[in-house]
N, C-alpha and C. Protein backbone atom coordinates (compact mmCIF):
# COMPACT_ATOMS: atom_id res chain seq x y z
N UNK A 1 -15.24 24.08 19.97
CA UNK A 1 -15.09 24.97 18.82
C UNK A 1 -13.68 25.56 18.77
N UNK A 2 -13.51 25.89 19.76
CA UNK A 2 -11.84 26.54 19.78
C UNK A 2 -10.93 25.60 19.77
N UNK A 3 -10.79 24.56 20.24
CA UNK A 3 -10.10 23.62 19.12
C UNK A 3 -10.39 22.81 17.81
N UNK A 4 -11.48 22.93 17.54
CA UNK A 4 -11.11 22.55 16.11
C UNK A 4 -10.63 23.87 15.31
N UNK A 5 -10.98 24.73 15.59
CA UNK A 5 -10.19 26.35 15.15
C UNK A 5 -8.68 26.17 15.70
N UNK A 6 -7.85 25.67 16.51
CA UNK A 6 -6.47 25.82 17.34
C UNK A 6 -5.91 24.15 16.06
N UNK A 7 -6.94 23.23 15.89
CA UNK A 7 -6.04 22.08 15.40
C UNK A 7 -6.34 22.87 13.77
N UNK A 8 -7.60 23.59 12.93
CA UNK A 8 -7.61 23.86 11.47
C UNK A 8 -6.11 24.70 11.28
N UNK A 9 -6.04 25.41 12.16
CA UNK A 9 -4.86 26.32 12.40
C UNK A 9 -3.69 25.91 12.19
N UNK A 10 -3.40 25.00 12.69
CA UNK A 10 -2.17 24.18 12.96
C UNK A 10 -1.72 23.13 11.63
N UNK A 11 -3.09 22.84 11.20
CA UNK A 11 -3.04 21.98 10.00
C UNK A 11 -2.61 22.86 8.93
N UNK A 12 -3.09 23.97 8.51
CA UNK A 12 -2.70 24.85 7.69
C UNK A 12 -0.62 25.00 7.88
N UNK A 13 -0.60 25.56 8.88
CA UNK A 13 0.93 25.41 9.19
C UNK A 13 1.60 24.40 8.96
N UNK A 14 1.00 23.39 8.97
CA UNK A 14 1.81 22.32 8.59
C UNK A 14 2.43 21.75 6.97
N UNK A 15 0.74 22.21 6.46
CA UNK A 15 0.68 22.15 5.21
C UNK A 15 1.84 23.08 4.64
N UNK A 16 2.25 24.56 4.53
CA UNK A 16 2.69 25.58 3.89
C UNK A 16 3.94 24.74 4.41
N UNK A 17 4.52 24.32 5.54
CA UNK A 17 5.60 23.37 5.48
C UNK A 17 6.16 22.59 4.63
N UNK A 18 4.86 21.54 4.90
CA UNK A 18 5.54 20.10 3.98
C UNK A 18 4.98 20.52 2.32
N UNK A 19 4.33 21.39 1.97
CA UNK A 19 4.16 22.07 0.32
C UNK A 19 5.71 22.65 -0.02
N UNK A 20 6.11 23.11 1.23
CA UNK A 20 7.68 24.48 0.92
C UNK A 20 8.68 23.11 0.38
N UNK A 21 8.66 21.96 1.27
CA UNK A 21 9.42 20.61 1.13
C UNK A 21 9.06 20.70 0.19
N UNK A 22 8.01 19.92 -0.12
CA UNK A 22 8.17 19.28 -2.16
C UNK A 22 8.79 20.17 -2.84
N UNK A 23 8.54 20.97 -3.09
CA UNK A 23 8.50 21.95 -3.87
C UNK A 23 9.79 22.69 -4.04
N UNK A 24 10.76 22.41 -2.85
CA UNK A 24 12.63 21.99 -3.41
C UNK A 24 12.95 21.02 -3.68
N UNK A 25 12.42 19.70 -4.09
CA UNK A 25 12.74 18.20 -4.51
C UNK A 25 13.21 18.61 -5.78
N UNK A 26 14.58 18.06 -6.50
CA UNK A 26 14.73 18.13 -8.12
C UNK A 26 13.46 17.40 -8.41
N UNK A 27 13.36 17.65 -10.13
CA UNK A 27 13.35 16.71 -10.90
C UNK A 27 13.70 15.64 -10.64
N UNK A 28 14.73 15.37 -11.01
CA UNK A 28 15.46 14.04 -10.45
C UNK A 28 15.25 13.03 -9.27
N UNK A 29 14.90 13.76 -8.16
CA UNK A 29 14.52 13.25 -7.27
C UNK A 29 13.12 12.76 -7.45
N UNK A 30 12.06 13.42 -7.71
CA UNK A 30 11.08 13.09 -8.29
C UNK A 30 10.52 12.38 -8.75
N UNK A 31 11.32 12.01 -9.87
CA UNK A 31 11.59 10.98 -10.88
C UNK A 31 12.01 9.40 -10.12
N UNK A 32 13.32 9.68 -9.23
CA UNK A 32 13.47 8.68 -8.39
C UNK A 32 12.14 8.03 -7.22
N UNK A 33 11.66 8.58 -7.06
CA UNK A 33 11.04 8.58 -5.77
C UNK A 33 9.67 7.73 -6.31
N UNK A 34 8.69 8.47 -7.68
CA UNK A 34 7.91 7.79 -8.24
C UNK A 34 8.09 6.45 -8.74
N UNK A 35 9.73 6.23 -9.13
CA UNK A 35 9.56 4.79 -9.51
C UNK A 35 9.82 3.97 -8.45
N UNK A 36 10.29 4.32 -7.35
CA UNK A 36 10.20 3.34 -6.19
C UNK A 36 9.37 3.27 -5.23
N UNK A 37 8.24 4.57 -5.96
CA UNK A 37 7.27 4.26 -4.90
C UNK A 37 6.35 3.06 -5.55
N UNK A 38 6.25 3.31 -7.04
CA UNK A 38 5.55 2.12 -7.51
C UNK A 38 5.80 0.61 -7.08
N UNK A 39 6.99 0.50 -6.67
CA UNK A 39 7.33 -0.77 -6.76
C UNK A 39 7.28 -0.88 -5.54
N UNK A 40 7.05 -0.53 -4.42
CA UNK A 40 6.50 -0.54 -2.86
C UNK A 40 4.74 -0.40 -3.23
N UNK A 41 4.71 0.13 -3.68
CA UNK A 41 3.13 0.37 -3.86
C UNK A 41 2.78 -0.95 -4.41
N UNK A 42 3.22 -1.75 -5.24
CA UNK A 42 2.51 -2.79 -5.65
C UNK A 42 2.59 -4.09 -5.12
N UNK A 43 3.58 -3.83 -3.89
CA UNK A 43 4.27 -4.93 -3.39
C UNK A 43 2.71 -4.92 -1.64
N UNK A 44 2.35 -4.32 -1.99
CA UNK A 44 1.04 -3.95 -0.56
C UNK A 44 -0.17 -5.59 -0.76
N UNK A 45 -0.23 -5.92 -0.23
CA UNK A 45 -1.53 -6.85 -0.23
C UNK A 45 -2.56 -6.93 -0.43
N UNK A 46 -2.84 -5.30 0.12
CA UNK A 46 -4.06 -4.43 -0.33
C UNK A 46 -4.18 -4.34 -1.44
N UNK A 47 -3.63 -4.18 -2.34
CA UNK A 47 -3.15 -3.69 -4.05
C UNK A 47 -3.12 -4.86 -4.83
N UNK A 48 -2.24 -5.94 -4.51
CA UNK A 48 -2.01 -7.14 -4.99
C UNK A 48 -3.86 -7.88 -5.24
N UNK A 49 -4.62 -7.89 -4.12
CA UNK A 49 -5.60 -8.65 -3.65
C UNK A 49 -6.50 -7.85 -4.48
N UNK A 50 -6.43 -6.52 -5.13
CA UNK A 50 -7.33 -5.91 -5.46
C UNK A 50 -8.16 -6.05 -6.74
N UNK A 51 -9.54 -6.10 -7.25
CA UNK A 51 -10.18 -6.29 -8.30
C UNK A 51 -9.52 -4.51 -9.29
N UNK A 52 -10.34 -4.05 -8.19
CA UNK A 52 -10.56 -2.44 -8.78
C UNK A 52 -9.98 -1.61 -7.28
N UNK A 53 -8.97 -0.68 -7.93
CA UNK A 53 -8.12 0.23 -7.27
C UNK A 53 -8.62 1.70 -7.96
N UNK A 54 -9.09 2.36 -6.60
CA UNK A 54 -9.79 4.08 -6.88
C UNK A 54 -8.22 4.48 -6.48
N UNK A 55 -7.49 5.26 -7.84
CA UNK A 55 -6.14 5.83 -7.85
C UNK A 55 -6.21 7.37 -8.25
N UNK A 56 -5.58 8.17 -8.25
CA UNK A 56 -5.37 9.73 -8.72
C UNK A 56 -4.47 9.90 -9.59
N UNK A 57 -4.17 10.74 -10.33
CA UNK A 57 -2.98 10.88 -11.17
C UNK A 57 -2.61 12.26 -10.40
N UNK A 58 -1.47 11.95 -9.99
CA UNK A 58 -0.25 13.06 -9.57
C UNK A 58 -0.39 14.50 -10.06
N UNK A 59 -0.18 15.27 -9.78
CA UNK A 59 0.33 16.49 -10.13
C UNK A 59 1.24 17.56 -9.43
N UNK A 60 1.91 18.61 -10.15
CA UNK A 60 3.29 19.66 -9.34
C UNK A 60 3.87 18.83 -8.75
N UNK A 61 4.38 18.64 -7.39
CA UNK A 61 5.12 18.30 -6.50
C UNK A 61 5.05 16.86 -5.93
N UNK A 62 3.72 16.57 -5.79
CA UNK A 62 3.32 15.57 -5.43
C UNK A 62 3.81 14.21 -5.86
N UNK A 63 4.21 12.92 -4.56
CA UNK A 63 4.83 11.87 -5.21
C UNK A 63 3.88 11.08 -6.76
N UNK A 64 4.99 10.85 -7.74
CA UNK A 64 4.36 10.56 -8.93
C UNK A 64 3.65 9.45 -8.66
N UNK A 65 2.49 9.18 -9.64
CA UNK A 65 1.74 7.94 -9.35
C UNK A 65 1.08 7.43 -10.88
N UNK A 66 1.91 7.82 -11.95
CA UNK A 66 2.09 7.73 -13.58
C UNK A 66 2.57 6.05 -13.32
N UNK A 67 3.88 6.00 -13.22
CA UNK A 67 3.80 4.57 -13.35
C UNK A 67 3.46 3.43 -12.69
N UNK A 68 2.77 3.78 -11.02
CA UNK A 68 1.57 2.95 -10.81
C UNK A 68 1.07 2.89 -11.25
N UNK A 69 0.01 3.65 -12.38
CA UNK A 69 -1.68 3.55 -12.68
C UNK A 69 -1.29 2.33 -13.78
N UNK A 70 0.14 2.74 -14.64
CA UNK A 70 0.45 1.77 -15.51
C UNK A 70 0.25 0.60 -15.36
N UNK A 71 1.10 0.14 -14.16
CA UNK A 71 1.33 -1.28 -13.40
C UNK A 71 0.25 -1.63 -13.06
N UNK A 72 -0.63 -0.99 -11.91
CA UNK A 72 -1.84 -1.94 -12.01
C UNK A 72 -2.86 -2.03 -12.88
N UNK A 73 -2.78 -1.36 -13.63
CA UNK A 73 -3.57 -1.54 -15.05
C UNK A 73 -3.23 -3.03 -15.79
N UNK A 74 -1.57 -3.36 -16.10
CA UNK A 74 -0.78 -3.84 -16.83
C UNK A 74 -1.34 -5.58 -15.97
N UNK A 75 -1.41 -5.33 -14.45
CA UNK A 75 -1.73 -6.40 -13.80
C UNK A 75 -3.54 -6.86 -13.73
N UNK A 76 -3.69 -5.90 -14.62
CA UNK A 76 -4.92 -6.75 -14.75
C UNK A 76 -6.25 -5.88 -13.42
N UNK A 77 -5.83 -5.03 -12.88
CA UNK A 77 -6.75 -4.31 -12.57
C UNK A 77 -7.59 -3.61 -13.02
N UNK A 78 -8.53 -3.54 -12.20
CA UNK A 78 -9.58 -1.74 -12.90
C UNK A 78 -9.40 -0.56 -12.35
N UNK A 79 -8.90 0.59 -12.74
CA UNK A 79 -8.22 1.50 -11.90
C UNK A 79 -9.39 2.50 -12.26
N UNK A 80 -9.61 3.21 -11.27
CA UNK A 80 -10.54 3.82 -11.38
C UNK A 80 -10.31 5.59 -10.69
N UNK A 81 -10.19 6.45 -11.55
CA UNK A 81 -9.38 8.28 -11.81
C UNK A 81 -10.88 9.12 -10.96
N UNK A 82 -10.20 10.12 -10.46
CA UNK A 82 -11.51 10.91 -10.16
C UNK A 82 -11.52 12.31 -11.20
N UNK A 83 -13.05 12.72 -11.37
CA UNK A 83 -13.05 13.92 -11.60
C UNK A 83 -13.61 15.16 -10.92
N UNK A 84 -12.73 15.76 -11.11
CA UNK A 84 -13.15 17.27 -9.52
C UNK A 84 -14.54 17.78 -10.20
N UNK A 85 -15.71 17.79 -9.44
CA UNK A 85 -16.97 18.26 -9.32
C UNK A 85 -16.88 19.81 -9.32
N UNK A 86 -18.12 20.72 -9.71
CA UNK A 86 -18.01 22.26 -9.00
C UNK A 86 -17.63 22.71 -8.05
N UNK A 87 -18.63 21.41 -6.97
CA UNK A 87 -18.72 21.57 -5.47
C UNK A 87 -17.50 21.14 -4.46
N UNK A 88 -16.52 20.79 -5.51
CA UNK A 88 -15.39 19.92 -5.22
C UNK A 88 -15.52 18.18 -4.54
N UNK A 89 -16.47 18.09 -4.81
CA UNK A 89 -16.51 16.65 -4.54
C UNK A 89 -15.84 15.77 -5.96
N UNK A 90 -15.97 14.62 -5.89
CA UNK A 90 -15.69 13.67 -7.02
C UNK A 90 -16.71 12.95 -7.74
N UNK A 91 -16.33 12.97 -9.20
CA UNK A 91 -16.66 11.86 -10.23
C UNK A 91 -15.41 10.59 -9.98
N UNK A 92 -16.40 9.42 -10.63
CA UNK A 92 -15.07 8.66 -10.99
C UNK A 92 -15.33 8.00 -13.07
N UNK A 93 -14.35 7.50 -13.49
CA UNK A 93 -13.82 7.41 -14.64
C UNK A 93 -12.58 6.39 -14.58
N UNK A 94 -13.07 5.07 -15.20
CA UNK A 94 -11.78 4.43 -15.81
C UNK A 94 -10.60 4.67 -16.21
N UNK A 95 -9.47 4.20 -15.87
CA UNK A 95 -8.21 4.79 -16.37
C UNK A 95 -8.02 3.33 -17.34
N UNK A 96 -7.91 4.02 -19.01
CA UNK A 96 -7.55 3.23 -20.07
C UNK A 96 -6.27 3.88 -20.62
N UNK A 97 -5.45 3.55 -19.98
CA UNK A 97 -3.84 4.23 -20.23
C UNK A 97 -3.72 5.83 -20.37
N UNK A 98 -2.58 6.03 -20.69
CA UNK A 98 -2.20 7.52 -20.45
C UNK A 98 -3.01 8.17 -21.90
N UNK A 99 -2.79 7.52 -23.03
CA UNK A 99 -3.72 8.36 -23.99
C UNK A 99 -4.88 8.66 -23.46
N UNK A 100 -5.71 7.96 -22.54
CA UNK A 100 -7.34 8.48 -21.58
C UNK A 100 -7.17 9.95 -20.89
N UNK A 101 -5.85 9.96 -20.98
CA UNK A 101 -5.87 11.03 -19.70
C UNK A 101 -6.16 12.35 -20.81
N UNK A 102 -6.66 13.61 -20.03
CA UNK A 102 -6.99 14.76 -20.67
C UNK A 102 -6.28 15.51 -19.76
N UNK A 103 -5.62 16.77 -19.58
CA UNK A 103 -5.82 17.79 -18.97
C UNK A 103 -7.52 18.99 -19.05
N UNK A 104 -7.15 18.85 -17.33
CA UNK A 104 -8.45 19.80 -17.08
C UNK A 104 -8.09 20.85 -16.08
N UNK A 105 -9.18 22.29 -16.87
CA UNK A 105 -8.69 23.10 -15.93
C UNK A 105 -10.20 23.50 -15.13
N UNK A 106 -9.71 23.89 -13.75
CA UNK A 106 -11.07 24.28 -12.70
C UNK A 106 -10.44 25.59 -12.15
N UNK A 107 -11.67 26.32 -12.27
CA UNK A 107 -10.75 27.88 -11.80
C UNK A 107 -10.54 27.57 -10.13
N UNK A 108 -9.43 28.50 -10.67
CA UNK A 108 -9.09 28.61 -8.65
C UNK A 108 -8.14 27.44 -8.51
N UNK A 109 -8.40 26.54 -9.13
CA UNK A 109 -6.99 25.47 -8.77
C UNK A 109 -6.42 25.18 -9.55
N UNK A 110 -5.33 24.24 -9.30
CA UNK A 110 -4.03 23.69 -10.25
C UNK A 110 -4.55 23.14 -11.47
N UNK A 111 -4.11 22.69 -12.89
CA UNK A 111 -4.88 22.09 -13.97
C UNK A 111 -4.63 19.98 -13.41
N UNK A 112 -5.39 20.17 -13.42
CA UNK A 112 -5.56 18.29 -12.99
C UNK A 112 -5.13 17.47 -14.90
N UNK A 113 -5.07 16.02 -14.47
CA UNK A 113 -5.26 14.95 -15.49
C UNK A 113 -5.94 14.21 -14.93
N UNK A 114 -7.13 13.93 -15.97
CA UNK A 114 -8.81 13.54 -15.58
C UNK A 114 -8.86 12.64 -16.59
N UNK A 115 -9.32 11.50 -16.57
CA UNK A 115 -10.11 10.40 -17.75
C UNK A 115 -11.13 10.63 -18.59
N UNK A 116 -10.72 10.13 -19.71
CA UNK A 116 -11.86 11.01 -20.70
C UNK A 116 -13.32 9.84 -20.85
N UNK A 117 -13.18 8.85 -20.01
CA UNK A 117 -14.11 7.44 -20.63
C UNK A 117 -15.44 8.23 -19.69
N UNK A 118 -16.39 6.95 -19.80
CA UNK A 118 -17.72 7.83 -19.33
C UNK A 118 -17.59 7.90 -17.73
N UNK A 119 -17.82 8.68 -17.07
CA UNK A 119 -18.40 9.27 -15.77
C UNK A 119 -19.09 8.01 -15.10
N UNK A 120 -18.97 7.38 -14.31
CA UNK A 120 -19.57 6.32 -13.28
C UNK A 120 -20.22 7.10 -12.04
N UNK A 121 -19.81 8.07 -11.64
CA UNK A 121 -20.97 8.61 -10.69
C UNK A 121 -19.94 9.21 -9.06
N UNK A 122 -20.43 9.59 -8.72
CA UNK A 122 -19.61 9.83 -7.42
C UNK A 122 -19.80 8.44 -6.66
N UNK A 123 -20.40 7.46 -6.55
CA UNK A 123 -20.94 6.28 -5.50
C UNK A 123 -19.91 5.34 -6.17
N UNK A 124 -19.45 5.73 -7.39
CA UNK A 124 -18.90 4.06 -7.88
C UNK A 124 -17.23 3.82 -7.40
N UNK A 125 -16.70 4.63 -5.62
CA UNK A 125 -15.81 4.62 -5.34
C UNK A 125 -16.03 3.53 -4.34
N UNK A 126 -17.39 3.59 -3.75
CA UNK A 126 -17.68 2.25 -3.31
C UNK A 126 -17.40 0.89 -3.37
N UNK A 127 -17.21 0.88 -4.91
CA UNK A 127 -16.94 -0.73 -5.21
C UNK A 127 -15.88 -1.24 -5.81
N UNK A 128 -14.98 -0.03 -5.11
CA UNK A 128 -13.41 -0.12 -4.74
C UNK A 128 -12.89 -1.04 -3.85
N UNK A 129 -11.35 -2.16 -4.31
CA UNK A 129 -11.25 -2.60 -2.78
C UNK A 129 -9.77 -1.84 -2.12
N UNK A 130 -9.60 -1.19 -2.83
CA UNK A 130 -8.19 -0.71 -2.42
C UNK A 130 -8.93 0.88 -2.92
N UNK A 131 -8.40 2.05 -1.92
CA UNK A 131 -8.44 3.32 -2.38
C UNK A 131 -7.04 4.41 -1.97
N UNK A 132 -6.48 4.34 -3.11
CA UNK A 132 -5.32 5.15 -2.51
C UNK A 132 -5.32 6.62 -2.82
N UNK A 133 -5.15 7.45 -1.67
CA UNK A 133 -5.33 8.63 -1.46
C UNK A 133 -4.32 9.72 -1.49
N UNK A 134 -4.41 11.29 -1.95
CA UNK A 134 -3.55 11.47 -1.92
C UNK A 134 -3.33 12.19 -0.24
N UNK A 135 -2.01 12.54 -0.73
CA UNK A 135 -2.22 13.64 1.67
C UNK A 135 -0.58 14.40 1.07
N UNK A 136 -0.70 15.22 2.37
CA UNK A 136 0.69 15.65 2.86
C UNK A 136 1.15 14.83 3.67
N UNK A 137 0.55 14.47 4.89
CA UNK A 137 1.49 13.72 5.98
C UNK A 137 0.19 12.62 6.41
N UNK A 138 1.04 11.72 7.28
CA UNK A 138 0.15 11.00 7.97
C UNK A 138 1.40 10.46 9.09
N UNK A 139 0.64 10.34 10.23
CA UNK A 139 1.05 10.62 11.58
C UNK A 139 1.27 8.78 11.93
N UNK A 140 1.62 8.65 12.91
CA UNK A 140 2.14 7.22 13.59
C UNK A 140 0.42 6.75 14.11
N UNK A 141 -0.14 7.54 14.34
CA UNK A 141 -1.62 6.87 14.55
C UNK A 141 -2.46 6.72 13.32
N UNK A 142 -2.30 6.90 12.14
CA UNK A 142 -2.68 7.20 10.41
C UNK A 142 -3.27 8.03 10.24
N UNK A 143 -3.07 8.97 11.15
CA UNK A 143 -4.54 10.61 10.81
C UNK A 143 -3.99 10.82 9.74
N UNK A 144 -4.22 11.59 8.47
CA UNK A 144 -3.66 11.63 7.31
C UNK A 144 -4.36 13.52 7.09
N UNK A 145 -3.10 14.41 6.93
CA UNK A 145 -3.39 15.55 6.28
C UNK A 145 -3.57 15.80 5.31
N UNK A 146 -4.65 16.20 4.39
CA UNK A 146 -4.79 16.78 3.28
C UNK A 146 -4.40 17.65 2.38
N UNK A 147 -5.36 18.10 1.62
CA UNK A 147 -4.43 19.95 0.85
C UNK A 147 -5.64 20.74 1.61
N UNK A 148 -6.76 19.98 1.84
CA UNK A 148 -7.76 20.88 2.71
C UNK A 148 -8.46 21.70 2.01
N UNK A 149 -8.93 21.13 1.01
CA UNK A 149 -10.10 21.27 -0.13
C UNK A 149 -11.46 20.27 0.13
N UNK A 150 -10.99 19.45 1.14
CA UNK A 150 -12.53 18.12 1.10
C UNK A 150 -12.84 17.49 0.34
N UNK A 151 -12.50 17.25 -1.32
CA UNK A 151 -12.89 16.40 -1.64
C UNK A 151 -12.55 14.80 -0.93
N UNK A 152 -11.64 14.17 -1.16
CA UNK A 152 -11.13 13.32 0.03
C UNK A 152 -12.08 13.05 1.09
N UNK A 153 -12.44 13.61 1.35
CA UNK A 153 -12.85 13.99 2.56
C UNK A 153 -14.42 13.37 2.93
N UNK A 154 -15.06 13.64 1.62
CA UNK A 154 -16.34 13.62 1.32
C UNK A 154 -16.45 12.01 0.34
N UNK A 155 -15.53 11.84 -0.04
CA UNK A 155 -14.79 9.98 -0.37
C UNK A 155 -15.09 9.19 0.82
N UNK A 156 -14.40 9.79 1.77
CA UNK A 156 -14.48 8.84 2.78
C UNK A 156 -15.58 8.86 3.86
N UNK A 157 -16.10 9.86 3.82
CA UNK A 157 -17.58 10.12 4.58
C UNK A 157 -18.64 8.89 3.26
N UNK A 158 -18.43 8.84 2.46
CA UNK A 158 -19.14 8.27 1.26
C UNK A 158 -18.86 6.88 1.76
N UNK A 159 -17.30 6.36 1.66
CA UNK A 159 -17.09 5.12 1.65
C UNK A 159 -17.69 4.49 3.28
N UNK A 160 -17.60 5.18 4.12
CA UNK A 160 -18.25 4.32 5.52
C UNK A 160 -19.83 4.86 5.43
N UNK A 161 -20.77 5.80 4.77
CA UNK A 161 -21.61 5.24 4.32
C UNK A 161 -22.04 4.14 3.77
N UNK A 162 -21.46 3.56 2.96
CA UNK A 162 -21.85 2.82 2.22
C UNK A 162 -21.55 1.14 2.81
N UNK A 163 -20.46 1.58 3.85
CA UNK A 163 -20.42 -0.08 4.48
C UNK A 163 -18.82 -0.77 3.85
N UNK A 164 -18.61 0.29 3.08
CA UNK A 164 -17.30 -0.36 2.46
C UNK A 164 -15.75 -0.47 3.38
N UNK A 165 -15.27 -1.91 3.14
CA UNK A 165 -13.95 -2.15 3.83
C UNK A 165 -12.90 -1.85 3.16
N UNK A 166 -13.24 -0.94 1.96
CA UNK A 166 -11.97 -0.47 1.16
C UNK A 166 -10.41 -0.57 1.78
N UNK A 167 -9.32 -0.63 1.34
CA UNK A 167 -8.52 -0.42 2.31
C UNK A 167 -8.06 1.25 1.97
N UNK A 168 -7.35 1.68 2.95
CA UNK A 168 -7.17 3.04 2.54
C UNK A 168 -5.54 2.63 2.80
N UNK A 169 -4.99 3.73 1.41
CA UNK A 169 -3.32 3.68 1.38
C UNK A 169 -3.03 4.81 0.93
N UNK A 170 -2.10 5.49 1.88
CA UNK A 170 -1.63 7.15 1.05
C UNK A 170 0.01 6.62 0.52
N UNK A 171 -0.19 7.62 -0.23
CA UNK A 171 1.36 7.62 -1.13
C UNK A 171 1.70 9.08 -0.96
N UNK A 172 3.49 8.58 -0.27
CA UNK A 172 4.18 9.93 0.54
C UNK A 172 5.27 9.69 0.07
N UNK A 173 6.56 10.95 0.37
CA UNK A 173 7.46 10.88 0.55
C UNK A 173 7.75 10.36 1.76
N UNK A 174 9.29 9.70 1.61
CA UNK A 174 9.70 9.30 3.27
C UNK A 174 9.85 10.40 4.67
N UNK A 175 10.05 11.45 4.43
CA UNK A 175 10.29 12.08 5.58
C UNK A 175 8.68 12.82 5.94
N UNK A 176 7.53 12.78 4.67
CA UNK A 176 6.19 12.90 5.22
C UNK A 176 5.34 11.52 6.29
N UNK A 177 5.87 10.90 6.63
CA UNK A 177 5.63 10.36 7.67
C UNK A 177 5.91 10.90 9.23
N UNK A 178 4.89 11.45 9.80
CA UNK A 178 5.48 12.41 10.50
C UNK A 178 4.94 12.01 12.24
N UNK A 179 5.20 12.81 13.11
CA UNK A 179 5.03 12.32 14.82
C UNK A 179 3.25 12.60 15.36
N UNK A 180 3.09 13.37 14.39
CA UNK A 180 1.65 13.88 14.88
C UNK A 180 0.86 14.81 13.79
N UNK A 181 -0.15 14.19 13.52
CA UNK A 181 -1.13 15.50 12.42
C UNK A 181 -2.34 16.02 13.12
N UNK A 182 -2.45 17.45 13.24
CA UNK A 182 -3.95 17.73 14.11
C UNK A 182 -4.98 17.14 13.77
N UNK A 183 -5.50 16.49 14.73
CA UNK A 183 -6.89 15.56 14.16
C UNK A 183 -8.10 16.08 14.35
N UNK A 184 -9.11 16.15 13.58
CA UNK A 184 -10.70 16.80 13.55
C UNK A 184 -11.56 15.98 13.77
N UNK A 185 -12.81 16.09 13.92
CA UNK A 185 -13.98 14.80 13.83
C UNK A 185 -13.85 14.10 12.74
N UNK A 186 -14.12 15.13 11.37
CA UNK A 186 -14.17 14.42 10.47
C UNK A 186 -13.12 13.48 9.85
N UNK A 187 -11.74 13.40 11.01
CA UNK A 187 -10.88 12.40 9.79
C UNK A 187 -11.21 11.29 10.21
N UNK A 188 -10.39 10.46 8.68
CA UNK A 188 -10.47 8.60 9.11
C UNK A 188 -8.91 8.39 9.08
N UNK A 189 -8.60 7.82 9.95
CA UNK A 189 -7.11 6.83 9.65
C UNK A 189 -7.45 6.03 8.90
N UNK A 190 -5.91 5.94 8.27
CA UNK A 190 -5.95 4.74 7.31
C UNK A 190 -5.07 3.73 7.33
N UNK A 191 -4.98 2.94 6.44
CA UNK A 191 -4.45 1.48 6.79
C UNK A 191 -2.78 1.45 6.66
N UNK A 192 -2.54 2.15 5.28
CA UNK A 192 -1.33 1.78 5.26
C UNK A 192 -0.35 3.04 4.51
N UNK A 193 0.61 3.32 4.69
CA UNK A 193 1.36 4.65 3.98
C UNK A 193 2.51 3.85 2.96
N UNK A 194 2.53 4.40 1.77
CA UNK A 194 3.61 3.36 1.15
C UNK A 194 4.09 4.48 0.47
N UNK A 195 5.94 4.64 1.15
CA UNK A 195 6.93 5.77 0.42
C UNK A 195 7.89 5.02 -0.32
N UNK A 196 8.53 5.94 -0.97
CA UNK A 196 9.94 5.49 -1.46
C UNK A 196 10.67 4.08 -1.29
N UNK A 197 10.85 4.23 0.26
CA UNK A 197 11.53 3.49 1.06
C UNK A 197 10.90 2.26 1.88
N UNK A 198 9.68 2.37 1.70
CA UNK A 198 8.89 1.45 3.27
C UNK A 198 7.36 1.65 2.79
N UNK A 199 7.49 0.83 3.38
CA UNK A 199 5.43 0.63 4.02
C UNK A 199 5.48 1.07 5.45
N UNK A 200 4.29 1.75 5.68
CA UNK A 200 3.92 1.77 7.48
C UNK A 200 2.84 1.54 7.18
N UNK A 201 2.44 0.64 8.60
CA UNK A 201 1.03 -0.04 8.36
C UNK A 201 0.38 0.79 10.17
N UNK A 202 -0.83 0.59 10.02
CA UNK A 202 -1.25 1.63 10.92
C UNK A 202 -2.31 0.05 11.69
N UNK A 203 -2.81 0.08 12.75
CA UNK A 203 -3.81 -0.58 13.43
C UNK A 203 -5.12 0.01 12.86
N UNK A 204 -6.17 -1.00 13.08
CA UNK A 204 -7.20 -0.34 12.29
C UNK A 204 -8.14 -0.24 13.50
C-alpha cells in the first residue's frame, strides 16, 4: 500500500512537470511537431497493417493528432474517436472527417472534440487492430504515464479482457520519452512510442 501511495505520488510530480513542458512549446512548434509526427505515425506497421485504428483527437498542449486522423482515414482506414462517459470511461464513434467532429463540454474538464456519428458502445474498442493512446511519458520499459483520470486505463483493462492483440502506440513529444515512469498494478506497456523524430519500439 505504501508504495503504490510513494509511486501515485511520484506520478503526479511527474505529470505537473512534463504538463509545465508542453505548455511552453510555441505554436509553431506545435504545429511542427504534429506534422511530423503524422508522418512517423503512419510510417509504423502497426498502422500501415491496420483495418480499424481506435485514435483521439488532440487537445491544449498535447502532440497534434488532426492530421493523422486525416491520413488514415484518406488511406482507407476506419478510425474510430472516443467519447468521455459520466463515469469517465469511454464511448466510441467513427471519425467521418473534421466536419464529424463537435466540441464537447464535461464539467470539471477541458472541452474535448468528440464525433457526432452514432455511439458503438464502450466494447467496440475491441475490434481495433491498432490503438493509439494518448500519455505524458513512457519509459524505456513502455510503462506509459497518463493525465490520471482512468479512462485509458479502463480501455485497456477492457482490451485484455476481451483477448485482443491490439497493438498499443502512444504519440509523444521527443524529449517525453523518458528513463523511468512509476509503475502500478494496473499499467500495461505498450508496443511502440512514435515522436516527432523516431519510433521506440518496446519488447512485448
Amino acid at each position: 500500500m505504501t508504495e503504490n501511495l510513494s509511486s501515485a505520488s511520484a506520478k503526479a510530480a511527474l505529470r505537473r512537470e512534463l504538463l509545465a513542458a508542453r505548455r511552453a512549446l510555441s505554436p509553431r512548434d506545435r504545429e511542427g511537431a504534429a506534422a511530423a509526427l503524422a508522418v512517423r505515425a503512419l510510417g509504423l506497421p502497426e498502422l500501415a497493417g491496420a483495418a480499424t485504428v481506435a485514435a483521439y483527437v488532440s487537445v491544449g498542449s498535447e502532440p497534434g493528432t488532426r492530421e493523422l486522423l486525416d491520413a488514415l482515414r484518406a488511406a482507407g482506414k476506419r478510425v474510430l474517436l472516443p467519447l468521455l462517459l459520466p463515469d469517465n470511461d469511454l464511448d466510441w464513434a467513427p471519425y467521418e472527417g473534421p466536419g464529424s467532429l463537435a466540441a464537447a463540454a464535461h464539467p470539471g474538464k477541458m472541452q474535448l472534440w468528440e464525433p457526432t456519428g452514432p455511439a458503438l458502445g464502450p466494447d467496440a474498442v475491441a475490434g481495433a487492430d491498432a490503438v493509439l493512446l494518448p500519455g505524458l511519458a513512457v519509459d524505456r520499459r513502455g510503462v506509459r504515464l497518463g493525465r490520471g483520470g482512468g479512462s485509458y486505463d479502463r480501455v485497456l483493462a477492457r482490451l485484455e479482457r476481451a483477448g485482443s492483440s491490439a497493438a498499443l502506440v502512444v504519440l509523444l513529444y521527443d524529449d517525453e520519452v523518458v528513463a523511468h515512469v512509476p509503475e502500478e498494478p494496473h499499467d500495461h506497456p505498450v508496443r511502440a512510442v512514435a515522436t516527432p523524430s523516431g519510433v521506440v519500439r518496446f519488447s512485448s
